[in-house]
Protein backbone atom coordinates (compact mmCIF):
# COMPACT_ATOMS: atom_id res chain seq x y z
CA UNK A 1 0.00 0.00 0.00
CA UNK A 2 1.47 3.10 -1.28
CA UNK A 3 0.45 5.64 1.83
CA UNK A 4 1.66 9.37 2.53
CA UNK A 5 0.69 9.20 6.06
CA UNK A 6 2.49 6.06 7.18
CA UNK A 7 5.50 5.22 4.69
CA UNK A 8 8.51 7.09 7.20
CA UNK A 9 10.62 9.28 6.58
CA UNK A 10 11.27 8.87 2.99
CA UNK A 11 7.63 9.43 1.64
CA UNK A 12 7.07 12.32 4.06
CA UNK A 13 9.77 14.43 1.97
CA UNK A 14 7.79 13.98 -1.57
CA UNK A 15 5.16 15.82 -2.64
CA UNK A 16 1.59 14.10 -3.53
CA UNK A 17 2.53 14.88 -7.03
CA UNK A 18 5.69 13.21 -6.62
CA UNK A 19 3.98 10.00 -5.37
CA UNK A 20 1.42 9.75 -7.60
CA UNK A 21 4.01 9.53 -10.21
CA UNK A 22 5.98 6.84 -8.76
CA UNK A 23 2.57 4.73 -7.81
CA UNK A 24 1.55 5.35 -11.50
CA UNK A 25 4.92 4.55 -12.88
CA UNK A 26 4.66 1.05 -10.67
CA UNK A 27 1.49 0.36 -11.60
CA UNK A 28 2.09 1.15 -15.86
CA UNK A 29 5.05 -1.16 -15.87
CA UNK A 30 2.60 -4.12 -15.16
CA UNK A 31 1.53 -6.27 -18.08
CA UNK A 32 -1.18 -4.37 -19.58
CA UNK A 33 -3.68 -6.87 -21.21
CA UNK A 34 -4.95 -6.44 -24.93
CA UNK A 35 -8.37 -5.99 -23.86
CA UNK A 36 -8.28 -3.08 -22.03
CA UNK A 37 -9.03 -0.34 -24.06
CA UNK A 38 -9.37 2.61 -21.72
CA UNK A 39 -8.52 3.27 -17.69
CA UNK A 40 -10.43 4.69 -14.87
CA UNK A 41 -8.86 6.41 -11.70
CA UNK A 42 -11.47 5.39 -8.82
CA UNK A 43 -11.37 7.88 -6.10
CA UNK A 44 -12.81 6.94 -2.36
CA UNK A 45 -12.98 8.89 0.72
CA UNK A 46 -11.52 6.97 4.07
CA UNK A 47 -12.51 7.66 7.39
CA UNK A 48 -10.50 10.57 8.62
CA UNK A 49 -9.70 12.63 6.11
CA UNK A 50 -8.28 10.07 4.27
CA UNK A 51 -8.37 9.47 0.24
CA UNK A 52 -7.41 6.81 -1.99
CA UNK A 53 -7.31 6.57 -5.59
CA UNK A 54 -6.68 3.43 -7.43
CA UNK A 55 -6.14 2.52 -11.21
CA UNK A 56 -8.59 0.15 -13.47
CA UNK A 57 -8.30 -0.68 -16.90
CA UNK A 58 -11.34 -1.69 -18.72
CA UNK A 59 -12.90 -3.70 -21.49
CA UNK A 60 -14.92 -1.24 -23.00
CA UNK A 61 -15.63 2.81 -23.30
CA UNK A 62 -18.37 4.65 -24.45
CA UNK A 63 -18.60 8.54 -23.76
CA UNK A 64 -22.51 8.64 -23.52
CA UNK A 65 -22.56 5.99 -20.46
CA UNK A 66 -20.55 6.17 -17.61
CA UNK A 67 -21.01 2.17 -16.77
CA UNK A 68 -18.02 1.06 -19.10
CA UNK A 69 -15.76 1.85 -16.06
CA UNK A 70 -17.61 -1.09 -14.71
CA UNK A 71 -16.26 -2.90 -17.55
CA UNK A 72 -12.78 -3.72 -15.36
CA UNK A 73 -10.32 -5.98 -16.67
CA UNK A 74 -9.50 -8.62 -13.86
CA UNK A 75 -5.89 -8.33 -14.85
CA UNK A 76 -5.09 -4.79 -14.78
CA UNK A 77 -5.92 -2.99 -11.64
CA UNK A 78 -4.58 -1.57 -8.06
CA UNK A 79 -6.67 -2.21 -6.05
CA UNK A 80 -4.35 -4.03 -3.87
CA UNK A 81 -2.08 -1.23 -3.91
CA UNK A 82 -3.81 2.03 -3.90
CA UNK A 83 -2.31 5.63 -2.87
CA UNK A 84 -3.42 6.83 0.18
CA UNK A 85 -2.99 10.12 1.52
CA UNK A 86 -4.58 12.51 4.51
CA UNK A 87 -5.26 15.89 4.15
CA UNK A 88 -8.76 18.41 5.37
CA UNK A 89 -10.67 19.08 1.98
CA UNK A 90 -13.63 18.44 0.02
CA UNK A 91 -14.33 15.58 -2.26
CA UNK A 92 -14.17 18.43 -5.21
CA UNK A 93 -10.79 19.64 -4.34
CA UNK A 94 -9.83 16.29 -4.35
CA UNK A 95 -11.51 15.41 -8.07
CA UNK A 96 -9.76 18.45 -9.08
CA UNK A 97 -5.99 17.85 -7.59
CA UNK A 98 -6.42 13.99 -9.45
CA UNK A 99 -7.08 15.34 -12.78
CA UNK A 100 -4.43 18.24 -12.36
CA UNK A 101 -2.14 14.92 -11.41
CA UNK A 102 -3.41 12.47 -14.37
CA UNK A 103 -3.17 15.48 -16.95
CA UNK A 104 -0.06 16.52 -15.73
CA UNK A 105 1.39 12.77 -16.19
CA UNK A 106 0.23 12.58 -19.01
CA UNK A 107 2.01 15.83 -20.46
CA UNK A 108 5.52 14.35 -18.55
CA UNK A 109 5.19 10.62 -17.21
CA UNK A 110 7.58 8.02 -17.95
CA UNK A 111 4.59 5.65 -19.14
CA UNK A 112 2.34 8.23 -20.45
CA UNK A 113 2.42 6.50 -23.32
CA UNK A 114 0.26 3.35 -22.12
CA UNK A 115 -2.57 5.83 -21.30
CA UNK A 116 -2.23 7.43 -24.51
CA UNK A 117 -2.44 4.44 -26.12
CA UNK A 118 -5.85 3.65 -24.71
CA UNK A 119 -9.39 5.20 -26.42
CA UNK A 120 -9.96 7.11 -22.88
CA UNK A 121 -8.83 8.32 -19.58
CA UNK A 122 -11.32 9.11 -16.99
CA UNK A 123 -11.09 9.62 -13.04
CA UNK A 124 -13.99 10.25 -10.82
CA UNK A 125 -15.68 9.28 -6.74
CA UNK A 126 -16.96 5.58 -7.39
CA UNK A 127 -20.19 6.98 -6.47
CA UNK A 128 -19.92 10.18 -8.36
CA UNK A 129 -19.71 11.29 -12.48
CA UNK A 130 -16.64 10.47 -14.32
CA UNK A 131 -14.59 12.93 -15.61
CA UNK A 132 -13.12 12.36 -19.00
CA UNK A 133 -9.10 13.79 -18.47
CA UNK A 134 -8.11 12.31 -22.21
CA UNK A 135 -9.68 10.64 -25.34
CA UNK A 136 -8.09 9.83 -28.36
């Protein structure tokens, strides 16, 4: 588990930007099946001020219905291993500081690439609206 709060001394030093890029990085040099054809970035709210965001890839995507995130590829996800962090906001500052993090990764990160490479990109609350952060 990949958590700002409880990692020591080394994680307390990097930024949440910083470890969102190493989680991603770790979780983009897995296998990526053929059949996933786009990713979602769940986002949960913890107890306590705490978040969590975690990577899917799925079979399908289709812009005019949010269930193909639904569509998860056994084989491709973190939800084992998701980033944790703590911090006082709101769920919407949170939304907002993961796409600012997935569309800045994508501009810069190592494996940008693999997400490009999918049809779509989308983050969002499991419980929420997706937002679409890239389409090809």
């Amino acid at each position: 588990m990949n958590d700002l709060t409880d990692n020591g001394k080394e994680n307390e030093e990097l930024s949440l930007d910083e470890l969102f890029e190493e989680w991603l990085d770790s979780a983009l040099c897995q296998n990526i099946p053929d059949d996933v054809i786009a990713f979602n970035f769940n986002l949960y709210e913890d107890t306590g001020s705490k978040w969590s965001i975690e990577i899917v890839g799925t079979s399908s995507f289709d812009e005019s219905d949010e269930d193909w995130a639904c569509d998860e590829v056994t084989d491709f996800n973190t939800r084992g291993n998701p980033l944790q962090w703590q911090e006082d906001t709101s769920w919407e500052d949170v939304l907002s500081k993961a796409e600012d993090m997935l569309i800045k990764y994508l501009e810069t990160g190592k494996n940008a690439y693999k997400l490009k490479h999918a049809e779509a990109v989308a983050c969002g609350f499991v419980d929420g609206s997706l937002e679409i952060v890239y389409k090809r």
